[in-house]
C-alpha atoms as a PDB file:
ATOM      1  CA  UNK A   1     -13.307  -5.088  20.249  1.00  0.00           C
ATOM      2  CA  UNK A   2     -12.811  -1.434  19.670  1.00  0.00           C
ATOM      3  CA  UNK A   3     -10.868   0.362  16.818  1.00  0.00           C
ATOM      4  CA  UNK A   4      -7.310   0.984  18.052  1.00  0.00           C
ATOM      5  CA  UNK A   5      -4.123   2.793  17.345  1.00  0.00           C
ATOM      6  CA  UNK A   6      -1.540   0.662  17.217  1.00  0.00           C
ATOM      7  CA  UNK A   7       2.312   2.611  16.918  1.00  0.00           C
ATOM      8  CA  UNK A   8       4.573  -0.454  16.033  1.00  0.00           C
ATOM      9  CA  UNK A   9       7.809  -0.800  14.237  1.00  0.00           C
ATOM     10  CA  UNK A  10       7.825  -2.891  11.016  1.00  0.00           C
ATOM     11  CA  UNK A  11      10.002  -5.129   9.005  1.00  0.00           C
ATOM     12  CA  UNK A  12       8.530  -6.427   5.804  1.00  0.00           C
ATOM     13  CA  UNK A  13      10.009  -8.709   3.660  1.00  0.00           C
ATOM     14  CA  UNK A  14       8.758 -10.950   0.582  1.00  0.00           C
ATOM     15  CA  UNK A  15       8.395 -14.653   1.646  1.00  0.00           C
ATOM     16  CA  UNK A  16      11.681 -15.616  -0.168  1.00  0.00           C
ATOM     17  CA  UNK A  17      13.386 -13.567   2.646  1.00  0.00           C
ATOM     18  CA  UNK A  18      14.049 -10.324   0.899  1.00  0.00           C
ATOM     19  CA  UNK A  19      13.695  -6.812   2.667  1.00  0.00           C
ATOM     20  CA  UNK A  20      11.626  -4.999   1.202  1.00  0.00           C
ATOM     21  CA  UNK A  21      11.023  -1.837   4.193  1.00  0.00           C
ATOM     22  CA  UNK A  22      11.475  -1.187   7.802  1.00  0.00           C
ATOM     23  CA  UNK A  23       9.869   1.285   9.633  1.00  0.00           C
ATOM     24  CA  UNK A  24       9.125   2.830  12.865  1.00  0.00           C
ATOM     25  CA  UNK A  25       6.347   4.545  14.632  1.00  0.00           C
ATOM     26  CA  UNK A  26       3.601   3.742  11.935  1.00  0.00           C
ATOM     27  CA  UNK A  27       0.272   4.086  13.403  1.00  0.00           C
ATOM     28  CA  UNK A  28      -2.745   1.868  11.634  1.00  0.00           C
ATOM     29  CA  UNK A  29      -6.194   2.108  12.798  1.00  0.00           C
ATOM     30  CA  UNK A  30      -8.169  -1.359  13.406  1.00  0.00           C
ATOM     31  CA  UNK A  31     -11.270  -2.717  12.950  1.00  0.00           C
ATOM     32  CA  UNK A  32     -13.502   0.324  11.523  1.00  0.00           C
ATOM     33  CA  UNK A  33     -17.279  -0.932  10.489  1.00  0.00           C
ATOM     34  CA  UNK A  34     -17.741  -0.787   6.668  1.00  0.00           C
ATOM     35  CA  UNK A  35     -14.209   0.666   6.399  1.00  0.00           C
ATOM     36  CA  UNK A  36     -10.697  -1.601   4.397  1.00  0.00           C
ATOM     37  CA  UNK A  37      -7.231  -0.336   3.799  1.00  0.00           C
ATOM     38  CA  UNK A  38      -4.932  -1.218   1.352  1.00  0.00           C
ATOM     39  CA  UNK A  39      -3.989  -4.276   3.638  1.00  0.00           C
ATOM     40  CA  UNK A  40      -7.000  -5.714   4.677  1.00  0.00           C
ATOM     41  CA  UNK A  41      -5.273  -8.971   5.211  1.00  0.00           C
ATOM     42  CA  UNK A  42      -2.805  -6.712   7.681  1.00  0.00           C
ATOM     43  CA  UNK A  43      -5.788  -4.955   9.605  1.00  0.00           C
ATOM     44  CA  UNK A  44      -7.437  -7.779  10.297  1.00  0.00           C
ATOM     45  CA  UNK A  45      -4.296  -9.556  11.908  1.00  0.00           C
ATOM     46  CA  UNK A  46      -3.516  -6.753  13.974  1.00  0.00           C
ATOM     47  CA  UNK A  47      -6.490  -7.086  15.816  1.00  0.00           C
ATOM     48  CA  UNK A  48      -6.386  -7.820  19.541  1.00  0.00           C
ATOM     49  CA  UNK A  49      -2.022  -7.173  19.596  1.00  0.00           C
ATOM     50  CA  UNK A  50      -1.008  -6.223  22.975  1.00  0.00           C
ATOM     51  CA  UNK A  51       1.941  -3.373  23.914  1.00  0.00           C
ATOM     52  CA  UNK A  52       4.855  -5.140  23.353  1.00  0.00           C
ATOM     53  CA  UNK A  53       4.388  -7.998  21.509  1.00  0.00           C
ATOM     54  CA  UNK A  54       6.215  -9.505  18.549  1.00  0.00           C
ATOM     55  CA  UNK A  55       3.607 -10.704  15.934  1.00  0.00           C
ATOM     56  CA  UNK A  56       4.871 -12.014  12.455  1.00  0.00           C
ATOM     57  CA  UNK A  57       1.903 -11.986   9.969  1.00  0.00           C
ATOM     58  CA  UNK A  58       1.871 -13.689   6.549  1.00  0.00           C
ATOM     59  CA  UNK A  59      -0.370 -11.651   3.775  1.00  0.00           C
ATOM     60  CA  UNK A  60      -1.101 -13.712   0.632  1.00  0.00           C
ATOM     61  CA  UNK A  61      -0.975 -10.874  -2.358  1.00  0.00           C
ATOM     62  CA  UNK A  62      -4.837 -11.805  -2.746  1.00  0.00           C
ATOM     63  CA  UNK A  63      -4.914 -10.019   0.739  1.00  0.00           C
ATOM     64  CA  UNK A  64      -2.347  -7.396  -0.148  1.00  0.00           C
ATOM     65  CA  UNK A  65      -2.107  -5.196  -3.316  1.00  0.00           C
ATOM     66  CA  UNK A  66      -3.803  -8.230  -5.441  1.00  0.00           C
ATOM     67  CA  UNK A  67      -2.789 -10.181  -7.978  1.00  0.00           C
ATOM     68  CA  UNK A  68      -0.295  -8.816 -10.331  1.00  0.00           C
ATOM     69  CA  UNK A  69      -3.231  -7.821 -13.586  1.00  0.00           C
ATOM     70  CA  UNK A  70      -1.444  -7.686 -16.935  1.00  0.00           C
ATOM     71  CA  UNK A  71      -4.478  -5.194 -18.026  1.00  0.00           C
ATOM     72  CA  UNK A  72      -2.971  -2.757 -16.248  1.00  0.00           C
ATOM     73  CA  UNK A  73      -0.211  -2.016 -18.742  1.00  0.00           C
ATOM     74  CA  UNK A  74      -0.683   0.815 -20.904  1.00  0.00           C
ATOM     75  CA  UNK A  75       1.734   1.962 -23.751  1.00  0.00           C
ATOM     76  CA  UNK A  76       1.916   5.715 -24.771  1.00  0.00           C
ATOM     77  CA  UNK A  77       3.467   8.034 -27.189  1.00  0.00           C
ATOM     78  CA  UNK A  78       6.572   9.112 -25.953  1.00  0.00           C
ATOM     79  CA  UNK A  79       6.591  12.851 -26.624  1.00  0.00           C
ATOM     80  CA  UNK A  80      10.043  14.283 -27.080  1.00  0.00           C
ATOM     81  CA  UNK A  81       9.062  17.903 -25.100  1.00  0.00           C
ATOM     82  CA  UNK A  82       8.382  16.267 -21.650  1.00  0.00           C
ATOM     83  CA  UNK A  83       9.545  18.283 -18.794  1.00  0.00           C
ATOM     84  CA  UNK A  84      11.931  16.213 -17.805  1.00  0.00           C
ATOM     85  CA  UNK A  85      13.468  13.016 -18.720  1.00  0.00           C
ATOM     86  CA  UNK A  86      11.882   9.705 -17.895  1.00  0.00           C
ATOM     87  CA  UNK A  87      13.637   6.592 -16.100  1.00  0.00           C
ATOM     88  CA  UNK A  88      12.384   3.377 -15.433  1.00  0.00           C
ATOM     89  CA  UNK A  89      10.557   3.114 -12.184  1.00  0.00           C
ATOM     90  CA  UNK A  90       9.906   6.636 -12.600  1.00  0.00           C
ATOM     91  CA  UNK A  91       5.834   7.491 -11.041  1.00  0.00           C
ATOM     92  CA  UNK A  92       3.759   9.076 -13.617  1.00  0.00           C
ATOM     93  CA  UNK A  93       0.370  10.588 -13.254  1.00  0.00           C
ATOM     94  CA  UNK A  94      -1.833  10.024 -16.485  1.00  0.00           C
ATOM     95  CA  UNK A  95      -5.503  10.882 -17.132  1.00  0.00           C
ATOM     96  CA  UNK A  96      -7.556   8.410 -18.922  1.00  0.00           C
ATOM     97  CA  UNK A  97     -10.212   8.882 -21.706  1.00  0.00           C
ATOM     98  CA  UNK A  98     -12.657   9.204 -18.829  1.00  0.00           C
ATOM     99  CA  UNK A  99     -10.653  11.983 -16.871  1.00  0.00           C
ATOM    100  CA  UNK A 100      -9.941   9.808 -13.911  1.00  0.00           C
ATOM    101  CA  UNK A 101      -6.069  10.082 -13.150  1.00  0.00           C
ATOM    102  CA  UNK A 102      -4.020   7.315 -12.103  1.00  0.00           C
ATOM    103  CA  UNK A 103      -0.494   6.452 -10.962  1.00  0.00           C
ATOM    104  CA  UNK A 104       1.535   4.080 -13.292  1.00  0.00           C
ATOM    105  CA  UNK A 105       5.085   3.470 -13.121  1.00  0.00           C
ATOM    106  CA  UNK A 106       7.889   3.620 -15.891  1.00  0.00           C
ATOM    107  CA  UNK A 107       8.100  -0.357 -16.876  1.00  0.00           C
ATOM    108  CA  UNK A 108       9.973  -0.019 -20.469  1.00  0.00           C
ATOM    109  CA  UNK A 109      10.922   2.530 -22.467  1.00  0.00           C
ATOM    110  CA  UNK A 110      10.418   1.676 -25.991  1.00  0.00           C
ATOM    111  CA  UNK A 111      11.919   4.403 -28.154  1.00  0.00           C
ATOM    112  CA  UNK A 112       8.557   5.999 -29.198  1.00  0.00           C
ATOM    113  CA  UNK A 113       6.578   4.646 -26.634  1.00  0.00           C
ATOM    114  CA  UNK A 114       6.683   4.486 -23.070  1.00  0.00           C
ATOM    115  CA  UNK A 115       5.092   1.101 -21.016  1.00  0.00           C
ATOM    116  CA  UNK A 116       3.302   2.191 -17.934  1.00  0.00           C
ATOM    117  CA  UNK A 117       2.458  -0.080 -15.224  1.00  0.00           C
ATOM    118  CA  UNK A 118      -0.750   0.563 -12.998  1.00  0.00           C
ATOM    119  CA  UNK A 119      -0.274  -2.754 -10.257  1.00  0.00           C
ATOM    120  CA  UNK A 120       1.226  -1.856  -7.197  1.00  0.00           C
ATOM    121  CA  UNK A 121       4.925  -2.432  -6.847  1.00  0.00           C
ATOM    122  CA  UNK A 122       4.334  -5.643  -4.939  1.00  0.00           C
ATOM    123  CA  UNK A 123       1.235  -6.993  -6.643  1.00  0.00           C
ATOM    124  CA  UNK A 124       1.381 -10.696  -7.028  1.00  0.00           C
ATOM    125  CA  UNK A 125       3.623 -11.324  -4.051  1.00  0.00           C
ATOM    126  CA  UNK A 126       2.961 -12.512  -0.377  1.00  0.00           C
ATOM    127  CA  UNK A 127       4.282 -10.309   2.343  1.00  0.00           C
ATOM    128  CA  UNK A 128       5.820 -11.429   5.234  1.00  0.00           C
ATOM    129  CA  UNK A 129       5.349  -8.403   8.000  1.00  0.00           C
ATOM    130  CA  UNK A 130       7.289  -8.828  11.692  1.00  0.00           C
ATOM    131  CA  UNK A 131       5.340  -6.177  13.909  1.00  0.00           C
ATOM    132  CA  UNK A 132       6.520  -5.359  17.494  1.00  0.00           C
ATOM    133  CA  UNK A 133       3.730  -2.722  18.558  1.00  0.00           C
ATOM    134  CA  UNK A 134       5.205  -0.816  21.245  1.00  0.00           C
ATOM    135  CA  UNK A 135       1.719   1.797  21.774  1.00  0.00           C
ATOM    136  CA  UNK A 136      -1.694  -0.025  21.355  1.00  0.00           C
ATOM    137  CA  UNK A 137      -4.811   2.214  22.617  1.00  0.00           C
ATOM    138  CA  UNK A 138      -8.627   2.982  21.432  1.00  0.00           C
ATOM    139  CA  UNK A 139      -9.203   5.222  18.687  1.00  0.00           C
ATOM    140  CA  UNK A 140     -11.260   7.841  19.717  1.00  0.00           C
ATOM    141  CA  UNK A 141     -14.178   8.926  17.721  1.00  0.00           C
ATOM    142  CA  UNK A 142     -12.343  11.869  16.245  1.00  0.00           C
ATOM    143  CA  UNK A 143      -9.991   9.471  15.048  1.00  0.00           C
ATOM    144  CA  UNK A 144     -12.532   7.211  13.386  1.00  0.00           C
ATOM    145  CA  UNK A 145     -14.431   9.748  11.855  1.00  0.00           C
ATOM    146  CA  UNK A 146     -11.085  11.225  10.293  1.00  0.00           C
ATOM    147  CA  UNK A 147     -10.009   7.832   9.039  1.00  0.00           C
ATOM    148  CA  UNK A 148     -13.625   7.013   7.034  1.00  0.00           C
ATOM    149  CA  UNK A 149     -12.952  10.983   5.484  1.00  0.00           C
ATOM    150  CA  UNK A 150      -9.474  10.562   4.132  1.00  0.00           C
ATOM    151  CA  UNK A 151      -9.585  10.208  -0.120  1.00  0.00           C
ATOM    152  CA  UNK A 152      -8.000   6.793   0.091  1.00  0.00           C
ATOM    153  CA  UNK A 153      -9.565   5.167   3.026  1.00  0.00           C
ATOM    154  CA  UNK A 154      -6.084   3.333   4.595  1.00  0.00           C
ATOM    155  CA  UNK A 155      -6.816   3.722   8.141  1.00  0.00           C
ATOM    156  CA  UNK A 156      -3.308   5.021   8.332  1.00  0.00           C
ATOM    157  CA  UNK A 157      -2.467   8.497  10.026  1.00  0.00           C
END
């Protein structure tokens, strides 16, 4: 089969039951050669999803974002003359001893000392997606060749 373009409304909740998004109109390219997204485990089961159908598609977190990975905590100095105040769940860019920046969120605040976390907000959990795709076509080359150029490869427009 092709790549496609699949437009499709979303509701995603963990597997306890609990909403987590809903969203409309989010196109995903399929099935690129050589080429994963953040949701492999997604991609993969969107494969072959005709206009108008209802598909609800379990992704185990191995699948997902990954496992939640404790090494991805980091604690910092807190430095008194940031720009602006920080608050938990607050998104932080921070450059490592190797110059490679990454995104970490505000986990604690520990008077001195600020705990960043680097997993994904839903790391360690199973997703639960209900898609009802309501535009499925090919992708055209264009379309393919844009998706294996973009910086994070996600097959997302």
């Amino acid at each position: 089969m092709a790549a496609q373009i699949i437009s499709f409304r979303c509701t995603l909740r963990s597997r306890t039951g609990q909403l987590i998004s809903s969203s409309v109109s989010r196109d995903v390219l399929t099935d690129v050669p050589g080429q994963e997204g953040p949701l492999p485990g997604l991609a993969r089961k969107l494969v072959d999803l005709k206009e108008g159908e209802l598909r609800e598609i379990i992704v185990p977190a191995q699948d997902a974002y990954g496992y939640y990975d404790p090494e991805k905590l980091i604690t910092i100095p807190r430095h008194d003359d940031a720009r602006a105040p920080l608050h938990i769940g607050d998104t932080v860019s921070v450059v490592d001893r190797d110059g490679v920046a990454g995104n970490y969120r505000v986990a604690r605040i520990l008077g001195d000392a600020i705990e960043l976390d680097g997993n994904h907000p839903l790391a360690g959990q199973d997703l639960a997606f209900e898609i009802e795709a309501f535009e499925v076509r090919d992708a055209t080359a264009e379309e393919i060749e844009e998706s294996r150029n973009t910086p994070e490869k996600t097959g997302l427009h």
